[in-house]
Protein backbone atom coordinates (compact mmCIF):
# COMPACT_ATOMS: atom_id res chain seq x y z
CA UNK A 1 0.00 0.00 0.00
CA UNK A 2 1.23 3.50 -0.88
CA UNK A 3 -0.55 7.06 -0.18
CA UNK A 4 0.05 9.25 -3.05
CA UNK A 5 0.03 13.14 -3.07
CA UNK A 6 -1.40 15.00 0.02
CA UNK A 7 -2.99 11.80 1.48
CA UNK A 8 -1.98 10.24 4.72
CA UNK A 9 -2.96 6.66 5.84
CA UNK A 10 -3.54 6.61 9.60
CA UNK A 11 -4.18 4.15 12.49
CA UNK A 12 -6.63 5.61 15.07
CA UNK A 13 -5.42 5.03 18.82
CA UNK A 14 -8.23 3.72 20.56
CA UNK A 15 -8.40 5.60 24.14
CA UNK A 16 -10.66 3.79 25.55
CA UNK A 17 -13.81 4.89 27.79
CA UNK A 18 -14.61 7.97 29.43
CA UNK A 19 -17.10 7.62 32.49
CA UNK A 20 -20.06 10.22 32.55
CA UNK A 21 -21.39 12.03 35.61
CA UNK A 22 -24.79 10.26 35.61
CA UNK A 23 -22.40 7.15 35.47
CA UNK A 24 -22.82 5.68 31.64
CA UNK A 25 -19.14 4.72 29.74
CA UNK A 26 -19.18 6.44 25.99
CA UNK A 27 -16.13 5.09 23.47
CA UNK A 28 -13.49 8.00 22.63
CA UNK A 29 -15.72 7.87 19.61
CA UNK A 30 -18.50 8.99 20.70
CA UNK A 31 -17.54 11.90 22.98
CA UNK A 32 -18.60 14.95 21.85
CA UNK A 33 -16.31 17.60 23.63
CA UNK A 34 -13.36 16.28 21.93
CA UNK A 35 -13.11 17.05 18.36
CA UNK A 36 -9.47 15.65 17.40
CA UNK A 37 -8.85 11.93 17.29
CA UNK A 38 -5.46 10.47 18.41
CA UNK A 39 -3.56 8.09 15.05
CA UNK A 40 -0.34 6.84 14.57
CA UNK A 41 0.72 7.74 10.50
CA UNK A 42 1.54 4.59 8.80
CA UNK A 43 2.08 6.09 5.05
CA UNK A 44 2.35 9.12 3.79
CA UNK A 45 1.95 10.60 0.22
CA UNK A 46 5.06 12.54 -2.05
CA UNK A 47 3.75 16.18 -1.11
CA UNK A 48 3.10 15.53 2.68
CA UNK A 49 6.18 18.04 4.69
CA UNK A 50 5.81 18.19 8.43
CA UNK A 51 4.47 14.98 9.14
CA UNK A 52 6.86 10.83 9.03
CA UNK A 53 5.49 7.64 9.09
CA UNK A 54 5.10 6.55 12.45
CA UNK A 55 4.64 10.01 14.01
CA UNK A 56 1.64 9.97 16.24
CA UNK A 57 -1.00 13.40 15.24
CA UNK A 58 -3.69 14.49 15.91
CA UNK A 59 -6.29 15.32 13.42
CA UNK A 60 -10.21 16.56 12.93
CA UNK A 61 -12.16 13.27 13.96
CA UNK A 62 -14.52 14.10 11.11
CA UNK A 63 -12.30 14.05 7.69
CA UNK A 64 -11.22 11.74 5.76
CA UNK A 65 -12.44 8.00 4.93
CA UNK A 66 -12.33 4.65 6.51
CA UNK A 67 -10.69 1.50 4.24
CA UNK A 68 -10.09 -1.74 5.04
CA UNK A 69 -7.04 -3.58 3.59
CA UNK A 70 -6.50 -7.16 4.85
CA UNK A 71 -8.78 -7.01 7.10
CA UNK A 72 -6.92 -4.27 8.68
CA UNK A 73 -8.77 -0.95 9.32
CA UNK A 74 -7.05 2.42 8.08
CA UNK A 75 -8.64 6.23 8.11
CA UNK A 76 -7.05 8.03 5.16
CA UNK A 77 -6.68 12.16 6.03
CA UNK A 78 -5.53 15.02 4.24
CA UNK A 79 -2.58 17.20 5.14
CA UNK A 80 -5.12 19.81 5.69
CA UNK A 81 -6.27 17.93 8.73
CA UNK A 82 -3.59 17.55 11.02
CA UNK A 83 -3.81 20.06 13.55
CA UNK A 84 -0.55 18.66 15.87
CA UNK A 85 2.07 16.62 14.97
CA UNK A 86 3.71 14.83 18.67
């Protein structure tokens, strides 16, 4: 697999659960008062600067697409949606 241009093939880091106050677990996924999801970058296109395979980001939880290669689940981003690179 290979991410061409501006594209960057991500893992997302699973953070587990988050306990509310009237006592229900949500999934990182579904909290609403964080907008950024946690991934590690596993490929990255030829016109990606800033950013290395294996770097862990941070990027809007809302962009991009989900594919599955090998039964292995990857979010492909942008450039445009990193927002902090660790």
């Amino acid at each position: 697999m290979k991410a061409i241009g501006r594209y960057i093939v991500v893992t997302p880091l699973n953070r587990g659960t988050k306990e509310t106050k009237g006592g229900l677990f949500l999934s990182e996924t579904s909290r609403e008062d964080v907008r950024y999801a946690q991934a590690e970058v596993i490929y990255i296109g030829d016109q990606v600067i800033g950013v290395s395979p294996k770097d862990i980001i941070y990027y809007d939880k809302t962009a991009g697409h989900k594919i599955e290669i090998d039964k292995n689940p990857y979010h492909v981003i942008t450039l445009q949606d990193v927002v902090v690179v660790l």
